[in-house]
Protein backbone atom coordinates (compact mmCIF):
# COMPACT_ATOMS: atom_id res chain seq x y z
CA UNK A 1 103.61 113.87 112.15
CA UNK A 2 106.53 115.57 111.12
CA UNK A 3 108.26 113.03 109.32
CA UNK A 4 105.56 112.31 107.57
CA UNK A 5 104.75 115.67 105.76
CA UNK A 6 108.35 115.91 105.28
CA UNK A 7 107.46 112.41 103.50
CA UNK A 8 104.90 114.15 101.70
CA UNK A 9 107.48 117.25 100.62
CA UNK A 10 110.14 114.55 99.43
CA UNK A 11 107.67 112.97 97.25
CA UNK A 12 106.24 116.19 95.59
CA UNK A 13 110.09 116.83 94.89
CA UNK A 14 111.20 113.50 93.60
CA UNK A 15 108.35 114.18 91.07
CA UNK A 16 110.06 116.61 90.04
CA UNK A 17 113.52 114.88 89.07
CA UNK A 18 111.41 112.25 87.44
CA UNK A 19 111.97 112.55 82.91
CA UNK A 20 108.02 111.86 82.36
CA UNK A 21 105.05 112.55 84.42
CA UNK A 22 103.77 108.87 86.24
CA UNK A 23 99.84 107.96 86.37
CA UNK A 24 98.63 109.29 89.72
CA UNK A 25 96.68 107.48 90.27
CA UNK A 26 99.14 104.08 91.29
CA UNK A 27 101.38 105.89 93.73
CA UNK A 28 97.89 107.57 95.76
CA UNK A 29 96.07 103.87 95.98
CA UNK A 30 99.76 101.96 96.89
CA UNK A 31 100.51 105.10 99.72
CA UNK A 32 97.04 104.79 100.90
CA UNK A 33 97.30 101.26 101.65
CA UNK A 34 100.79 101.76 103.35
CA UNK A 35 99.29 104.21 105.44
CA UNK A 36 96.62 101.75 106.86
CA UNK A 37 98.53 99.78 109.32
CA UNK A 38 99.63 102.88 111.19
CA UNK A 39 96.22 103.41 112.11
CA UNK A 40 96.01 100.01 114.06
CA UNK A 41 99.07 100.16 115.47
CA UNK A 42 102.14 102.86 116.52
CA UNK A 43 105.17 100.58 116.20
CA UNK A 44 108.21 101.79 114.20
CA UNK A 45 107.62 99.15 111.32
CA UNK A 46 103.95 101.04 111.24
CA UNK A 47 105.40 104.45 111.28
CA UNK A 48 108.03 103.39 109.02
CA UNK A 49 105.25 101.85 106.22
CA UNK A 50 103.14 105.11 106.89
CA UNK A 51 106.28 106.99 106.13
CA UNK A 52 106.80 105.83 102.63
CA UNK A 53 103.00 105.74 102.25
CA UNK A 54 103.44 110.10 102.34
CA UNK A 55 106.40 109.69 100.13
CA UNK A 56 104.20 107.64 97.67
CA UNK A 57 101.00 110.38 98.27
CA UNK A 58 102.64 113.58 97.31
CA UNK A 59 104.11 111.98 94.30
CA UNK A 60 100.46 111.34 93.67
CA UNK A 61 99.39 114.87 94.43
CA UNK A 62 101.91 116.39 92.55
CA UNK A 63 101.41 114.29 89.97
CA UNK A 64 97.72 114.48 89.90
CA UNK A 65 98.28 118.51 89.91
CA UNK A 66 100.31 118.61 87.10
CA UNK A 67 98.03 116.24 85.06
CA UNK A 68 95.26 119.24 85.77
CA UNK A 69 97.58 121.87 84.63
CA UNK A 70 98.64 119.73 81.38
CA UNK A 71 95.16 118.65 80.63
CA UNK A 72 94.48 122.71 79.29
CA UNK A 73 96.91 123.09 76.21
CA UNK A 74 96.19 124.08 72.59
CA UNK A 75 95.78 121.08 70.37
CA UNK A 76 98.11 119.77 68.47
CA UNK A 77 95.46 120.39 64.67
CA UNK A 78 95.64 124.28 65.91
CA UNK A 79 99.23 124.76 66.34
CA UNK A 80 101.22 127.15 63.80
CA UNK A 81 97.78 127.91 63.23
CA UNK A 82 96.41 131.90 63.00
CA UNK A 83 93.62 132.31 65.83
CA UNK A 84 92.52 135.66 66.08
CA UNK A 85 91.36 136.44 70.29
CA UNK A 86 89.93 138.99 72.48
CA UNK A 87 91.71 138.89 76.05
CA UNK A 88 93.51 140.14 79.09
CA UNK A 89 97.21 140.80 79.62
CA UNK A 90 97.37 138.72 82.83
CA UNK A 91 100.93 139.64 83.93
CA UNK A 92 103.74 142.12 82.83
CA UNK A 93 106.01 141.35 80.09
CA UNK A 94 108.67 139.71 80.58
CA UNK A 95 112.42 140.20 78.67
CA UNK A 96 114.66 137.12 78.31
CA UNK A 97 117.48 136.87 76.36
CA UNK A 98 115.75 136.54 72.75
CA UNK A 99 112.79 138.33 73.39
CA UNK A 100 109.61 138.70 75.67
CA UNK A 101 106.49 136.79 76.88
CA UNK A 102 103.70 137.21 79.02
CA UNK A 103 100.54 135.69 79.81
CA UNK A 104 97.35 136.12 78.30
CA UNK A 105 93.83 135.11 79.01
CA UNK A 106 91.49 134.79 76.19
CA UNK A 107 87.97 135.60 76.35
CA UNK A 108 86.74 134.87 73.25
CA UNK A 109 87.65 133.45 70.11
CA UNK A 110 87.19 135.47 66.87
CA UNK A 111 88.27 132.28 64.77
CA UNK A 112 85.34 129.86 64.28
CA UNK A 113 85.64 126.22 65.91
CA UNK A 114 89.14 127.40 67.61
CA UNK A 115 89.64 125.08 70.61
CA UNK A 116 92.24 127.51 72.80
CA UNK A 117 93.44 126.88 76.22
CA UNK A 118 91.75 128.97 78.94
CA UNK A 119 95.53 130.77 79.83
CA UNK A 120 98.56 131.38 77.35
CA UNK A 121 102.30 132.41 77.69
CA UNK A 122 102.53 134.33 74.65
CA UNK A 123 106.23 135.07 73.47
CA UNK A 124 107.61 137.04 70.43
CA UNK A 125 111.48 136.28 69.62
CA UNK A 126 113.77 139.39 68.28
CA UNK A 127 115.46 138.48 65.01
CA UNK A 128 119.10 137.41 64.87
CA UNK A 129 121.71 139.91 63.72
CA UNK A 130 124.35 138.82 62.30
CA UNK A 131 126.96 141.62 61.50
């Protein structure tokens, strides 16, 4: 049981390394049917299928998560765009090195037809001076 949500934790973090975000839904149906023999039978080659079958699932998961969190994002017609919102400062400001963000929750739109995402990391950058 170990091994395999240690199986699960190596797949959630190979998703990670990976340049572009796979389909989920590929990896969850090909780990689900490596995980079937195991529960006919408990020899190694078993174990060893259901072992790459949790590998296989939390690169699903993980990549099933991040399609969720992806899916809300501004469109691409209503960026650069002025959208005028009522909201919530949802966390504390935060400085980096050219100038601060934090995130916002919008609750409603002033703008008519404005599509906006139900969170935002708002950032403002402090002008470069030079001399």
């Amino acid at each position: 049981m170990r091994l395999n949500i240690l199986a699960f934790a190596a797949g959630v973090i190979v998703l990670q390394i990976q340049p572009e975000l796979p389909a989920w839904q590929y990896p969850a149906l090909a780990g689900g049917l490596l995980l079937l023999p195991r529960w006919r039978w408990s020899a190694w080659p078993a174990r060893g299928l259901a072992i790459a079958g949790c590998v296989l699932l939390g690169i699903a998961w993980g990549a099933w998560r991040a399609d969720i969190r992806l899916a809300d994002e501004l469109p691409s017609g209503w960026e650069g765009r002025d959208i005028e919102l009522i909201g919530v400062i949802a966390t504390l400001p935060q400085d980096f090195s050219q100038g601060t963000r934090f995130e916002f929750v919008p609750e409603t739109a002033l703008t008519a037809t404005a599509v906006v995402p139900q969170r935002l990391m708002l950032s403002w950058y402090q002008g470069r001076r030079d001399g």
